[in-house]
PDB file of N, CA and C in Angstrom:
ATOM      1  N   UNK A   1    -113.777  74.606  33.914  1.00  0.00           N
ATOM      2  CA  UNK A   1    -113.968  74.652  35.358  1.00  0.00           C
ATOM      3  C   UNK A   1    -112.815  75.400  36.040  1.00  0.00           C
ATOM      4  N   UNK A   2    -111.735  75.228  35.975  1.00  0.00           N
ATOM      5  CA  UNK A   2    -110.374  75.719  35.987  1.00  0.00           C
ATOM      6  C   UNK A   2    -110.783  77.119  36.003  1.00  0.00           C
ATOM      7  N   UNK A   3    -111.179  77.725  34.593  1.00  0.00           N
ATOM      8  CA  UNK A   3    -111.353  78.920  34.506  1.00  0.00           C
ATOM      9  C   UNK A   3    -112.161  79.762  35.146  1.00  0.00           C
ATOM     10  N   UNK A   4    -112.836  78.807  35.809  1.00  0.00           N
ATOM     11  CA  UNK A   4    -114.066  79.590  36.846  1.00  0.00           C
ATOM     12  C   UNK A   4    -113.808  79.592  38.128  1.00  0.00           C
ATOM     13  N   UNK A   5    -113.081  78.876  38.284  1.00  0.00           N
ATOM     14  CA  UNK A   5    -112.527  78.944  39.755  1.00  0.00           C
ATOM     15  C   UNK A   5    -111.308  80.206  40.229  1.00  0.00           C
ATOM     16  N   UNK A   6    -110.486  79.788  38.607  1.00  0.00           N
ATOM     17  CA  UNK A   6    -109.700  81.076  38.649  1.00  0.00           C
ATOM     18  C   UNK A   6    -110.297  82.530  38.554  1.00  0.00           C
ATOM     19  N   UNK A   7    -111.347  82.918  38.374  1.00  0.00           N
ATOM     20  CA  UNK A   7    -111.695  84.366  38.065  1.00  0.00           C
ATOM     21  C   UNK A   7    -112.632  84.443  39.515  1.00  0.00           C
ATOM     22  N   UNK A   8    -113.165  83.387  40.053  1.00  0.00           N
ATOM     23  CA  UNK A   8    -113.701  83.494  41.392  1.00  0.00           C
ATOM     24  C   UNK A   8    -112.874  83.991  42.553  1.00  0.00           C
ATOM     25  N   UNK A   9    -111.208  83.340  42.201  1.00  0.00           N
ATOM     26  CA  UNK A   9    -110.430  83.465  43.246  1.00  0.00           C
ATOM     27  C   UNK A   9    -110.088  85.042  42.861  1.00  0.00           C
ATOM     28  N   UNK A  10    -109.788  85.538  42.045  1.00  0.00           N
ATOM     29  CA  UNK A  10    -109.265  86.779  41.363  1.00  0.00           C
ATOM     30  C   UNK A  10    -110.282  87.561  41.791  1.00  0.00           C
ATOM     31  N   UNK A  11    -111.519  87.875  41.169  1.00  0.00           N
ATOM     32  CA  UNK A  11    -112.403  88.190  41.923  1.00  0.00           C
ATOM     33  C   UNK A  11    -112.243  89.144  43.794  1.00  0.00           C
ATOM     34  N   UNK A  12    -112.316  87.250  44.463  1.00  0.00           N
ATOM     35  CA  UNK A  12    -112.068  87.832  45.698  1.00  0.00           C
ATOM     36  C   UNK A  12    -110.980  87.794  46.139  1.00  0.00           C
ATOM     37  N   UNK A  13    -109.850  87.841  45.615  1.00  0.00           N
ATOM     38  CA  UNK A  13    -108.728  88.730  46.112  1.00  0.00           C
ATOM     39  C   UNK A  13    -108.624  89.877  46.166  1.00  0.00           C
ATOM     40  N   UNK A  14    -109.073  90.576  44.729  1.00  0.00           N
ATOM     41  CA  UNK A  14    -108.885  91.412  44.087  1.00  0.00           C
ATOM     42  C   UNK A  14    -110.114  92.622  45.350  1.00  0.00           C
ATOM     43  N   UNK A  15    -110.911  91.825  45.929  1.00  0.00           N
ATOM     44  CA  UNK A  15    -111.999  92.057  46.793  1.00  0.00           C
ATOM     45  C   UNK A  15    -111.317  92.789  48.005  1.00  0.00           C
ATOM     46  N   UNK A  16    -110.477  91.765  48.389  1.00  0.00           N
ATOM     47  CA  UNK A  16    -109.592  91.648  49.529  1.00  0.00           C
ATOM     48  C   UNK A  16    -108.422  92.539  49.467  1.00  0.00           C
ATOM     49  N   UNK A  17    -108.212  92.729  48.542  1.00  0.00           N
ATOM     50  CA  UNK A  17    -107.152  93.942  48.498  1.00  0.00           C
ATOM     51  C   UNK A  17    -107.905  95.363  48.458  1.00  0.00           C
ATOM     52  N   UNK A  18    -109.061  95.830  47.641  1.00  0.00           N
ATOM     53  CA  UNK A  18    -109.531  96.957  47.689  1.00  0.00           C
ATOM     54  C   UNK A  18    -110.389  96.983  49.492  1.00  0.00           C
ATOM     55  N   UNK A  19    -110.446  96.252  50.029  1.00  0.00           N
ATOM     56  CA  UNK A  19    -111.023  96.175  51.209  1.00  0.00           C
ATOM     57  C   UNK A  19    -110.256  96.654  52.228  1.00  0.00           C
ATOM     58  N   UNK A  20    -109.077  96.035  51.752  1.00  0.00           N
ATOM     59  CA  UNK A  20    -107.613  96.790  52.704  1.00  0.00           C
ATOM     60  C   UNK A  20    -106.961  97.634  52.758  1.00  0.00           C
ATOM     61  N   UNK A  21    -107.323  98.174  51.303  1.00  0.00           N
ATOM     62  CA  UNK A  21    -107.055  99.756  51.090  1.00  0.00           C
ATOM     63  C   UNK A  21    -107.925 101.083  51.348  1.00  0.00           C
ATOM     64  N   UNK A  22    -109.139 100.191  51.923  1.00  0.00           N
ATOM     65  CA  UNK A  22    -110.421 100.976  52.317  1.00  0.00           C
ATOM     66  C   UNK A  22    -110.361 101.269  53.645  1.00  0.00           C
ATOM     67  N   UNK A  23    -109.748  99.839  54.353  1.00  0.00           N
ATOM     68  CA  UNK A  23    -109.143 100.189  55.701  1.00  0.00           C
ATOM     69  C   UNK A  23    -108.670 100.952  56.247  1.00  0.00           C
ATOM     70  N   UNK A  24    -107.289 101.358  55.283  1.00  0.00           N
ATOM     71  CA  UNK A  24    -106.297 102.087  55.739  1.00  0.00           C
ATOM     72  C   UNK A  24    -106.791 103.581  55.438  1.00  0.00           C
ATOM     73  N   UNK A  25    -107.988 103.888  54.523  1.00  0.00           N
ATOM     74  CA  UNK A  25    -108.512 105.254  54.346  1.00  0.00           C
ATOM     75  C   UNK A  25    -109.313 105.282  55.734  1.00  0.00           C
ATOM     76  N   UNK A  26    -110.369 104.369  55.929  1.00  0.00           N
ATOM     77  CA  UNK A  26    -110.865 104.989  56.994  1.00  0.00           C
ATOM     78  C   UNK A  26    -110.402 104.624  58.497  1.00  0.00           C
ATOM     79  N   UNK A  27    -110.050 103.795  58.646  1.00  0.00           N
ATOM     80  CA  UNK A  27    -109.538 103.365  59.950  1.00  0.00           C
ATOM     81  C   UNK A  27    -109.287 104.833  61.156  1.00  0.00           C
ATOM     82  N   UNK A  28    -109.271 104.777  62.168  1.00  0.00           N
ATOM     83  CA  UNK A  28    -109.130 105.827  62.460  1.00  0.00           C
ATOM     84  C   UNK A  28    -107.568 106.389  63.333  1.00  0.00           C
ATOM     85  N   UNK A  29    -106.785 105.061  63.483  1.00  0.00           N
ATOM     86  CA  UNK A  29    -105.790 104.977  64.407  1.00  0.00           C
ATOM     87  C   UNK A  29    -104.636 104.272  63.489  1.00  0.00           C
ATOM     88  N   UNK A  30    -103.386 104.491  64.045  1.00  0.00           N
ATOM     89  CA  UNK A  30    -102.212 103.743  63.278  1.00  0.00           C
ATOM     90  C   UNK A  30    -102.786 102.028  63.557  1.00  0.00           C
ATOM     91  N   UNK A  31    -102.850 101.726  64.766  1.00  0.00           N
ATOM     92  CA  UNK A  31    -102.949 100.161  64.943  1.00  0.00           C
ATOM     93  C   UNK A  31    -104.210  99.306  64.398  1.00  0.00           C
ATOM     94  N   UNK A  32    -105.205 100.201  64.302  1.00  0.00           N
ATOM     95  CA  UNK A  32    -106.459  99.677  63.273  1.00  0.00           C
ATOM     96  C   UNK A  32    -106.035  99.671  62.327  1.00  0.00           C
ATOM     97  N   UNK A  33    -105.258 100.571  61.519  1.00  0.00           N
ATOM     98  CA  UNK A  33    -105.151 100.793  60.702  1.00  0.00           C
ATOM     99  C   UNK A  33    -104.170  99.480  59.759  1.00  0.00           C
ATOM    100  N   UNK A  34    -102.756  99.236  60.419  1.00  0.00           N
ATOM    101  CA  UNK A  34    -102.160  97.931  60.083  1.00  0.00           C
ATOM    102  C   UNK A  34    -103.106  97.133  60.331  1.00  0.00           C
ATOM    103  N   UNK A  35    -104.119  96.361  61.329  1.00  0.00           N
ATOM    104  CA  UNK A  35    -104.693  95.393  60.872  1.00  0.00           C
ATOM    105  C   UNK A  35    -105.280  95.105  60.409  1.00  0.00           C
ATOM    106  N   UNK A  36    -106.023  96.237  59.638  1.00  0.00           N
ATOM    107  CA  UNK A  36    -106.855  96.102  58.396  1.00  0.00           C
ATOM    108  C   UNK A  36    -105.765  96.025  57.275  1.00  0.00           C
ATOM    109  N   UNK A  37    -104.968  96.356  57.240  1.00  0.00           N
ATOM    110  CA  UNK A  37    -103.603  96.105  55.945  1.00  0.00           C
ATOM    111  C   UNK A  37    -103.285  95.126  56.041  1.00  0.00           C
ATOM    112  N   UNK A  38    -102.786  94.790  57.637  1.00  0.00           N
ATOM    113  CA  UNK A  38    -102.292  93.074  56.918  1.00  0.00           C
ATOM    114  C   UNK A  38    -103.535  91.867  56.896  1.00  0.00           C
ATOM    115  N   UNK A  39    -104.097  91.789  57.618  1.00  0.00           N
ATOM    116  CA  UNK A  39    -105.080  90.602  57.266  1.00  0.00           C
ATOM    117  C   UNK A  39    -105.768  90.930  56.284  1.00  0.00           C
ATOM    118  N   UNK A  40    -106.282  92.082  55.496  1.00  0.00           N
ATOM    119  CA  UNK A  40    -106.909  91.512  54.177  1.00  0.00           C
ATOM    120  C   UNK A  40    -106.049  91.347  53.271  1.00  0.00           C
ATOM    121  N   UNK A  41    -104.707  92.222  53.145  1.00  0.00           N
ATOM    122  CA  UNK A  41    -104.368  92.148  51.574  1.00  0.00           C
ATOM    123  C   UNK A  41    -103.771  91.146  51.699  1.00  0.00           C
ATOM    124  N   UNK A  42    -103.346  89.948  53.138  1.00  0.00           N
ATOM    125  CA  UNK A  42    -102.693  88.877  53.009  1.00  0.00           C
ATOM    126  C   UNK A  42    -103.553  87.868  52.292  1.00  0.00           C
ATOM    127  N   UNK A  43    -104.825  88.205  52.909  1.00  0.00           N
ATOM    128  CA  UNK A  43    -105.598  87.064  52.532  1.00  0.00           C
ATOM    129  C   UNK A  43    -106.105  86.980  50.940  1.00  0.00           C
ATOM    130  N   UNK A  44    -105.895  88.484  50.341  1.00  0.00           N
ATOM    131  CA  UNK A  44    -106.090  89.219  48.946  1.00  0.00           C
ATOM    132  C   UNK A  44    -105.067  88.581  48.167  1.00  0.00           C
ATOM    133  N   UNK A  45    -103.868  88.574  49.085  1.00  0.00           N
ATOM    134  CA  UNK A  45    -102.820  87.708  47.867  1.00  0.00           C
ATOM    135  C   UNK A  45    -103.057  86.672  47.829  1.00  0.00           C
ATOM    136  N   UNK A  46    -103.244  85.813  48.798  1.00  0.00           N
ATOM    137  CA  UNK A  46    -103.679  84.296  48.891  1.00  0.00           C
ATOM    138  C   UNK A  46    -104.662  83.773  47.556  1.00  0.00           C
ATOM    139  N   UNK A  47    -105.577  84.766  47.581  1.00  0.00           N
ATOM    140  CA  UNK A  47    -106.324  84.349  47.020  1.00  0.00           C
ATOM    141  C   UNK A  47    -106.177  84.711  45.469  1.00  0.00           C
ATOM    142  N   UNK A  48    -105.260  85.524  44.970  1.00  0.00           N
ATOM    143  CA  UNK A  48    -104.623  86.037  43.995  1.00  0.00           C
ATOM    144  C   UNK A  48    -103.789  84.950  43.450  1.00  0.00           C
ATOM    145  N   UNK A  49    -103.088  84.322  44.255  1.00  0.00           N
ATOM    146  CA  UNK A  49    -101.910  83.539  44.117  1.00  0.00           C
ATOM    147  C   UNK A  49    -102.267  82.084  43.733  1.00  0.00           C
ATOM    148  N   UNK A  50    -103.369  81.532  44.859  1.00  0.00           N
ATOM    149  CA  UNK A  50    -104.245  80.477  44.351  1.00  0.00           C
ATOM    150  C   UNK A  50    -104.792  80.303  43.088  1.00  0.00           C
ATOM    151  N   UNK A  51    -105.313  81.696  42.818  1.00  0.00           N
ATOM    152  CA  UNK A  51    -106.019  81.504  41.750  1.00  0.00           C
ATOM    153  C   UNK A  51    -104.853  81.664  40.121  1.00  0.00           C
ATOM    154  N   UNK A  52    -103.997  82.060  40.025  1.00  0.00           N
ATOM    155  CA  UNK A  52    -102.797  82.312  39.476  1.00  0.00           C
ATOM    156  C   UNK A  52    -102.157  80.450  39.042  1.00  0.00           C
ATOM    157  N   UNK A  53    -101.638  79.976  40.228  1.00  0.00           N
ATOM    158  CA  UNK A  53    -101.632  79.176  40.349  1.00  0.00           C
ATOM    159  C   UNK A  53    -102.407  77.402  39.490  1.00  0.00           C
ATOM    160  N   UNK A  54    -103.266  77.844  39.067  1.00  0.00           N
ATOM    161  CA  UNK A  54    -104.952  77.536  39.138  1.00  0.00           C
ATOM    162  C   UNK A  54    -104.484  77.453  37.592  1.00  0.00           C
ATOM    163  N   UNK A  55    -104.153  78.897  37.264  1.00  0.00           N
ATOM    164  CA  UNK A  55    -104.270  79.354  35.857  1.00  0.00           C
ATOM    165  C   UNK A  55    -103.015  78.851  35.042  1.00  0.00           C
ATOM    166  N   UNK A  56    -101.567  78.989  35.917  1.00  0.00           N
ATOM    167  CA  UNK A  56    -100.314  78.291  35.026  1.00  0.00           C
ATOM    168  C   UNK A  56    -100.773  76.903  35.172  1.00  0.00           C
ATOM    169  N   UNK A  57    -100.671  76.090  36.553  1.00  0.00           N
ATOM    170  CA  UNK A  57    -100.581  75.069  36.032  1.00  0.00           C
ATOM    171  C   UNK A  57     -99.678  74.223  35.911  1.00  0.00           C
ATOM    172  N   UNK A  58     -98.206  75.072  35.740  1.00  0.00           N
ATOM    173  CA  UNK A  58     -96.642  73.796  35.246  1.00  0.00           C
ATOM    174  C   UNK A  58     -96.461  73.987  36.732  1.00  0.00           C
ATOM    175  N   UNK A  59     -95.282  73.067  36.960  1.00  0.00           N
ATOM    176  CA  UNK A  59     -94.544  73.288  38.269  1.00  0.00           C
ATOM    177  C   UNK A  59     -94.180  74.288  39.032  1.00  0.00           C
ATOM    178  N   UNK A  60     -93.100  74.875  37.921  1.00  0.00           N
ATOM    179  CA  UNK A  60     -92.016  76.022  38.019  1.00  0.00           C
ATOM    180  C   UNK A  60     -93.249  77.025  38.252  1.00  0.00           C
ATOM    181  N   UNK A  61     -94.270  77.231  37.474  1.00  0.00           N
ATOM    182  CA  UNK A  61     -94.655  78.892  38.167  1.00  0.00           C
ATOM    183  C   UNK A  61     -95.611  78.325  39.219  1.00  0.00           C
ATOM    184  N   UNK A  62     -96.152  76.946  39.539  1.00  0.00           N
ATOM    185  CA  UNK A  62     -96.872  76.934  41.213  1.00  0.00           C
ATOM    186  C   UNK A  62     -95.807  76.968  42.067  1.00  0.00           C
ATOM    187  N   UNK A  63     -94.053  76.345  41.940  1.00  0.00           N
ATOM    188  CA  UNK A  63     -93.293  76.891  43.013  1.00  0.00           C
ATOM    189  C   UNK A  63     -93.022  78.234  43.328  1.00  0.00           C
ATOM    190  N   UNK A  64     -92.948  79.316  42.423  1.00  0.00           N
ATOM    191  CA  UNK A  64     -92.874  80.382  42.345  1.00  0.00           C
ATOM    192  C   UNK A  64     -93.916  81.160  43.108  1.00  0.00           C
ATOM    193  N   UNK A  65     -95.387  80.921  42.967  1.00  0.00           N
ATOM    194  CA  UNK A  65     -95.916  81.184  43.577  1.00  0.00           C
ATOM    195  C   UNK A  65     -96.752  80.505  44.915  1.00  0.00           C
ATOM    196  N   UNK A  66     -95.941  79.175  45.041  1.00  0.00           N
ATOM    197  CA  UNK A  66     -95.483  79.043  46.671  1.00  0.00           C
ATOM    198  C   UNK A  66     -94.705  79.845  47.591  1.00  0.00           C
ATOM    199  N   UNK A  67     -93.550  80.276  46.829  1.00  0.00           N
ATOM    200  CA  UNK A  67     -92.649  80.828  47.132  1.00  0.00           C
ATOM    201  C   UNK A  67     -93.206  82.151  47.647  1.00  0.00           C
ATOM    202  N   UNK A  68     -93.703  82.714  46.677  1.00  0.00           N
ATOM    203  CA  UNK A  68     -94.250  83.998  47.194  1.00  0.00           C
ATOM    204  C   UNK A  68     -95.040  84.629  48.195  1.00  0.00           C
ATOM    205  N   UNK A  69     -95.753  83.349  48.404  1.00  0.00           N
ATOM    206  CA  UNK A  69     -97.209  83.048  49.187  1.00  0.00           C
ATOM    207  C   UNK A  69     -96.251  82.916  50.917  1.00  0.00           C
ATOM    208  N   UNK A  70     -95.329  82.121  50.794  1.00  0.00           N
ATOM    209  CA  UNK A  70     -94.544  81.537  51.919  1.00  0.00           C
ATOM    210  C   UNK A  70     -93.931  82.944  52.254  1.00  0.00           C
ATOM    211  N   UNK A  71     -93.159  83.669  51.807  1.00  0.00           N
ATOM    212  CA  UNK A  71     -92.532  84.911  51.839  1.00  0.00           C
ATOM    213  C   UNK A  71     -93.716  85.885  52.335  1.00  0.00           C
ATOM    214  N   UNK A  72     -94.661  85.960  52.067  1.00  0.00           N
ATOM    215  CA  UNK A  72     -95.564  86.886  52.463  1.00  0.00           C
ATOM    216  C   UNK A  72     -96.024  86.884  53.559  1.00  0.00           C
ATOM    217  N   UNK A  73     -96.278  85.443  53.727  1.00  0.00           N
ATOM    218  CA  UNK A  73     -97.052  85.151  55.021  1.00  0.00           C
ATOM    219  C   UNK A  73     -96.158  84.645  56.551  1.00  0.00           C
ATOM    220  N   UNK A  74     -94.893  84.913  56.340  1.00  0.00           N
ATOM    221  CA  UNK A  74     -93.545  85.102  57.069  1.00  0.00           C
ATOM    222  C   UNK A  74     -93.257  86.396  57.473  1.00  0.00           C
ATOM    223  N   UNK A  75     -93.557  87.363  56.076  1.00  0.00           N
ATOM    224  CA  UNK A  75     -92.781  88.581  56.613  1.00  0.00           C
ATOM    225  C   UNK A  75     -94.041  89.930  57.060  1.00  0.00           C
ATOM    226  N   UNK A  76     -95.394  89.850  56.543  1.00  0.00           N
ATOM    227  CA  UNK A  76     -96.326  90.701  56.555  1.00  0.00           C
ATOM    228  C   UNK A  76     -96.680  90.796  58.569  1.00  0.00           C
ATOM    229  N   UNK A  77     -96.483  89.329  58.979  1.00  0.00           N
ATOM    230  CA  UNK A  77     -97.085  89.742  60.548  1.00  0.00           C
ATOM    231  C   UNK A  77     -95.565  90.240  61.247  1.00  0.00           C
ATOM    232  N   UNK A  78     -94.553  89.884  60.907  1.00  0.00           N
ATOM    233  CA  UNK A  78     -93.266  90.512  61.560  1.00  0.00           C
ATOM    234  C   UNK A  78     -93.083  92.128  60.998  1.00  0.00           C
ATOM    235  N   UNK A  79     -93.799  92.086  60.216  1.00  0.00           N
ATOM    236  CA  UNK A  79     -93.371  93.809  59.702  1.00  0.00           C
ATOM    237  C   UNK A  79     -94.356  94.812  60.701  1.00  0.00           C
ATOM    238  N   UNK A  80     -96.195  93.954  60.668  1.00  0.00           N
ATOM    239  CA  UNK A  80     -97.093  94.533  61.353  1.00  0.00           C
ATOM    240  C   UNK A  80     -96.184  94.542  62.678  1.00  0.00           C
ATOM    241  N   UNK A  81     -96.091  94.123  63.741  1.00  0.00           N
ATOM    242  CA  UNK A  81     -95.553  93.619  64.641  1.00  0.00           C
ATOM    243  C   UNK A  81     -94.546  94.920  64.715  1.00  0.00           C
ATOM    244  N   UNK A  82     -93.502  95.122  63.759  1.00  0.00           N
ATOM    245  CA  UNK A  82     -92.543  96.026  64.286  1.00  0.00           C
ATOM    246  C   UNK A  82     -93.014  97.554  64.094  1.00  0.00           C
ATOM    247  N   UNK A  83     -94.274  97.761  63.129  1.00  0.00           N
ATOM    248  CA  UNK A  83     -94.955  99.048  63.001  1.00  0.00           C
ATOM    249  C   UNK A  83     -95.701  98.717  64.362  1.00  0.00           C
ATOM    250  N   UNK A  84     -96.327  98.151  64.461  1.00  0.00           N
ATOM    251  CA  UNK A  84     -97.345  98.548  66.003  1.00  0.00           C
ATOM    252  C   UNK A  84     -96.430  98.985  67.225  1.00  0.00           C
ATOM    253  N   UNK A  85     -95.493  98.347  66.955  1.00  0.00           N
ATOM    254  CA  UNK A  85     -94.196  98.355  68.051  1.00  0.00           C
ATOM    255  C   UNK A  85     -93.332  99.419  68.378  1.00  0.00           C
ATOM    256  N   UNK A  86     -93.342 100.215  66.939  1.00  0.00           N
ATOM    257  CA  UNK A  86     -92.434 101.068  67.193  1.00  0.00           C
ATOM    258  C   UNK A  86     -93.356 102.922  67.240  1.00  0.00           C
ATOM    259  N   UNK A  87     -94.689 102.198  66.381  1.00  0.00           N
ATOM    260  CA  UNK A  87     -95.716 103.024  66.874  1.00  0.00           C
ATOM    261  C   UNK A  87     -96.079 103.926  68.402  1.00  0.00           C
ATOM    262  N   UNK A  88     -96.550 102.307  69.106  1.00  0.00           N
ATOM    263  CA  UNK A  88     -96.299 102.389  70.503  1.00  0.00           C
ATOM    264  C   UNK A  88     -95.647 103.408  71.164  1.00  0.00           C
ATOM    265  N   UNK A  89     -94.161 102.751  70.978  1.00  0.00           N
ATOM    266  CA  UNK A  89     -93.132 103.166  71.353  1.00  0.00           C
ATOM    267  C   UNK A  89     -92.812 104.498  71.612  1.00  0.00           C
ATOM    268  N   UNK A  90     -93.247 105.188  70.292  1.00  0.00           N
ATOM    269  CA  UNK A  90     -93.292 106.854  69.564  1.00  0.00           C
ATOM    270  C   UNK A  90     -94.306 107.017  70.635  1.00  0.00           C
ATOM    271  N   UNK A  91     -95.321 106.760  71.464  1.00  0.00           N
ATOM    272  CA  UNK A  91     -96.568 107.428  71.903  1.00  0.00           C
ATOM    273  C   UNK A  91     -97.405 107.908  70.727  1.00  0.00           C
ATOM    274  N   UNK A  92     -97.408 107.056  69.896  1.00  0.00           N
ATOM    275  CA  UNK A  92     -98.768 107.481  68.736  1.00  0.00           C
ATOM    276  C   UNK A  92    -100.165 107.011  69.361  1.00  0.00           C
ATOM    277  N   UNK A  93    -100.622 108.203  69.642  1.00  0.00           N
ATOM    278  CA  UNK A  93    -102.220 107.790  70.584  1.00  0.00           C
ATOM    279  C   UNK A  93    -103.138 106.965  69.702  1.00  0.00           C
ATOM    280  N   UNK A  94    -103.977 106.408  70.624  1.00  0.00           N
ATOM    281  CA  UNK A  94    -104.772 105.122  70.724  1.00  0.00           C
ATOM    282  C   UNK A  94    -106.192 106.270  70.204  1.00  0.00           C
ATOM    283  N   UNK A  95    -107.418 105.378  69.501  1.00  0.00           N
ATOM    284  CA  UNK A  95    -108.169 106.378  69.206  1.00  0.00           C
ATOM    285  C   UNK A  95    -108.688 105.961  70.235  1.00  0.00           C
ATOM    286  N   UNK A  96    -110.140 107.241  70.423  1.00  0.00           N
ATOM    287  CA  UNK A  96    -110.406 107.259  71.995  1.00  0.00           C
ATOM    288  C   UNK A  96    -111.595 106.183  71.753  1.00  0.00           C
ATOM    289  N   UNK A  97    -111.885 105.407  71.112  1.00  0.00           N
ATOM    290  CA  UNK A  97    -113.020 103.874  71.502  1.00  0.00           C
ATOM    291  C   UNK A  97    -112.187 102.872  71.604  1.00  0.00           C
ATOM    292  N   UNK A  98    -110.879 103.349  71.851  1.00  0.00           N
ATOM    293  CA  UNK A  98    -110.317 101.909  72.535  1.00  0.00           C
ATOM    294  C   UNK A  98    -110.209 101.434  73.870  1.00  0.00           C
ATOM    295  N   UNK A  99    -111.168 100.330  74.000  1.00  0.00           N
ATOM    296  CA  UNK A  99    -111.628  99.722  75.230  1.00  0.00           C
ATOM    297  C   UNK A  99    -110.154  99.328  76.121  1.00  0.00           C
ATOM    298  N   UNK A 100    -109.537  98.654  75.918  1.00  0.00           N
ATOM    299  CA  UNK A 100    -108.427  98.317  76.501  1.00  0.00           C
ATOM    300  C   UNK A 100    -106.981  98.485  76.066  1.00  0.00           C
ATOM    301  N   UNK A 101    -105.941  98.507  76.656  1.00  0.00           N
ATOM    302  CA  UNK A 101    -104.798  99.223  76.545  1.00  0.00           C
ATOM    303  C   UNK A 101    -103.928  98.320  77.209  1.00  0.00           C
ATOM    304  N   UNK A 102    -103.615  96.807  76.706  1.00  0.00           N
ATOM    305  CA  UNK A 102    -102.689  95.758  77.546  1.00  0.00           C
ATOM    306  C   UNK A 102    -101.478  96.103  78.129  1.00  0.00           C
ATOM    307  N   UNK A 103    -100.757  96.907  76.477  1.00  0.00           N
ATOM    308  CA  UNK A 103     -99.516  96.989  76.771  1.00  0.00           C
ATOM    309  C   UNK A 103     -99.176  98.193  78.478  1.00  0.00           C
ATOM    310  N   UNK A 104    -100.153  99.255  78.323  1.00  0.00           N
ATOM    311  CA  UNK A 104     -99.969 100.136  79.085  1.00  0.00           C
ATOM    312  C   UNK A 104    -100.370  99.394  80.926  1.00  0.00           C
ATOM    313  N   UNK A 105    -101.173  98.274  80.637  1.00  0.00           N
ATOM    314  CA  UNK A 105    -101.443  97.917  81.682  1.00  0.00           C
ATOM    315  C   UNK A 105     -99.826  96.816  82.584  1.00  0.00           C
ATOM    316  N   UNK A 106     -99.710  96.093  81.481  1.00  0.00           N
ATOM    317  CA  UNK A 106     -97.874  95.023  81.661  1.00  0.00           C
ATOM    318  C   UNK A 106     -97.194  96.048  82.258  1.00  0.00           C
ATOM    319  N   UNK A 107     -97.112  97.662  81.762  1.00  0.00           N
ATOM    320  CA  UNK A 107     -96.175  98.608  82.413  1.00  0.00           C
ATOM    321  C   UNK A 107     -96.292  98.479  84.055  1.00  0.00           C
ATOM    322  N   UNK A 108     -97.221  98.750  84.371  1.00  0.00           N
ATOM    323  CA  UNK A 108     -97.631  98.928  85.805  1.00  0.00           C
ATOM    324  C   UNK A 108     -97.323  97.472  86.175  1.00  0.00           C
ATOM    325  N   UNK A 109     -97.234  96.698  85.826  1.00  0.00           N
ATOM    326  CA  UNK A 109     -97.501  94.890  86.188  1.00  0.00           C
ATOM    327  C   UNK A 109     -95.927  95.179  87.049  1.00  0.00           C
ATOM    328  N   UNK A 110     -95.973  94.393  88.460  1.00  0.00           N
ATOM    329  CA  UNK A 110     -94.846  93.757  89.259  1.00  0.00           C
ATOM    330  C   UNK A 110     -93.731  92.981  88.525  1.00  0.00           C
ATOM    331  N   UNK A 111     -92.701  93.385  88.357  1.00  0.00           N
ATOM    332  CA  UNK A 111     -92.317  92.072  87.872  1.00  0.00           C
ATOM    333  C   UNK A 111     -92.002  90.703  89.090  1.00  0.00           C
ATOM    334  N   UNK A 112     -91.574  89.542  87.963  1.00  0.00           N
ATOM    335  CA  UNK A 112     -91.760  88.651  89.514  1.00  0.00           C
ATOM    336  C   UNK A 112     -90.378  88.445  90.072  1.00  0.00           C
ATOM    337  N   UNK A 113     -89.381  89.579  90.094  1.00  0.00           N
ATOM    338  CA  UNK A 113     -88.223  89.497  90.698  1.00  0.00           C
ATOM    339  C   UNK A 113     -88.637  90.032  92.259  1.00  0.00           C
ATOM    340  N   UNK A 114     -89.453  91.164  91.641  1.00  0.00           N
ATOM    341  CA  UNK A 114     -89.826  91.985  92.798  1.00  0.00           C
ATOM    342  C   UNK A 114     -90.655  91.426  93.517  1.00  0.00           C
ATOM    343  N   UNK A 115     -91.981  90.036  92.951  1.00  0.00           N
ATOM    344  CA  UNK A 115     -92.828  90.133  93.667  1.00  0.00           C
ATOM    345  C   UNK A 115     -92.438  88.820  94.988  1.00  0.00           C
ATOM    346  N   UNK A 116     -93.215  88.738  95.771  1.00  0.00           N
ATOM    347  CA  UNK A 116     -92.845  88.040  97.133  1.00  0.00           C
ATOM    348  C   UNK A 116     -93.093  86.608  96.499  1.00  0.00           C
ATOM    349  N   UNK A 117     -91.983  85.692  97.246  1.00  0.00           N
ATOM    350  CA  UNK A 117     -92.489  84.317  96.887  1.00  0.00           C
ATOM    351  C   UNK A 117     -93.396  83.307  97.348  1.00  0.00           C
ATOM    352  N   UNK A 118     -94.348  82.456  97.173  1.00  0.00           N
ATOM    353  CA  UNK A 118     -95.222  81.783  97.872  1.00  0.00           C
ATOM    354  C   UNK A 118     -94.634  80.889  98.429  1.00  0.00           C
ATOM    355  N   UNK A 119     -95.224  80.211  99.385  1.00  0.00           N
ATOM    356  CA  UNK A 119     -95.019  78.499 100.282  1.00  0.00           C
ATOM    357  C   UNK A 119     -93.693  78.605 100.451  1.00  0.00           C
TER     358      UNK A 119
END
């Protein structure tokens, strides 16, 4: 049973990672593009790691691959985060079916030093 669960999880990790690498071929923009990288291949390792996991069995290699799992899922949205960010930043254009544009809208936003106070 073990063994079937493990090649299920492998399977769809293994799913989840070629899915995210499919992303990043077609996607059409830098910022589509990271979030098709990080949410599948995170979820690709997850499910890699689980199933790994599954398969050792002793302690030492499920902490190990706690460890790894914890490390990943710490550093993959702070990395997205500083590529979208510094993307931005650069003026790397938006593809043109993008409906909304927050950050560009906060620019124009009052701040509330400036804005008048109520009551």
């Amino acid at each position: 049973m073990t063994d079937l669960a493990t090649g299920v999880l492998w399977i769809v990790g293994s799913a989840f990672a070629f899915l995210a690498a499919l992303g990043v071929l077609r996607m059409p923009d830098v910022f589509t593009r990271m979030q098709a990288s990080t949410k599948a291949s995170t979820l690709g390792l997850g499910c890699l790691l689980i199933g790994a996991a599954l398969q050792l069995a002793d302690l030492a290699s499920i902490i190990r691959v706690l460890s790894i799992g914890a490390f990943i899922l710490l550093t993959t949205p702070v990395s997205a985060h500083v590529i979208a960010r510094a993307s931005y930043r650069a003026n790397i254009p938006l593809w043109n079916g993008t409906v909304i544009d927050e950050r560009r809208e906060a620019k124009h936003h009052i701040p509330d030093a400036d804005r008048p106070q109520l009551g």
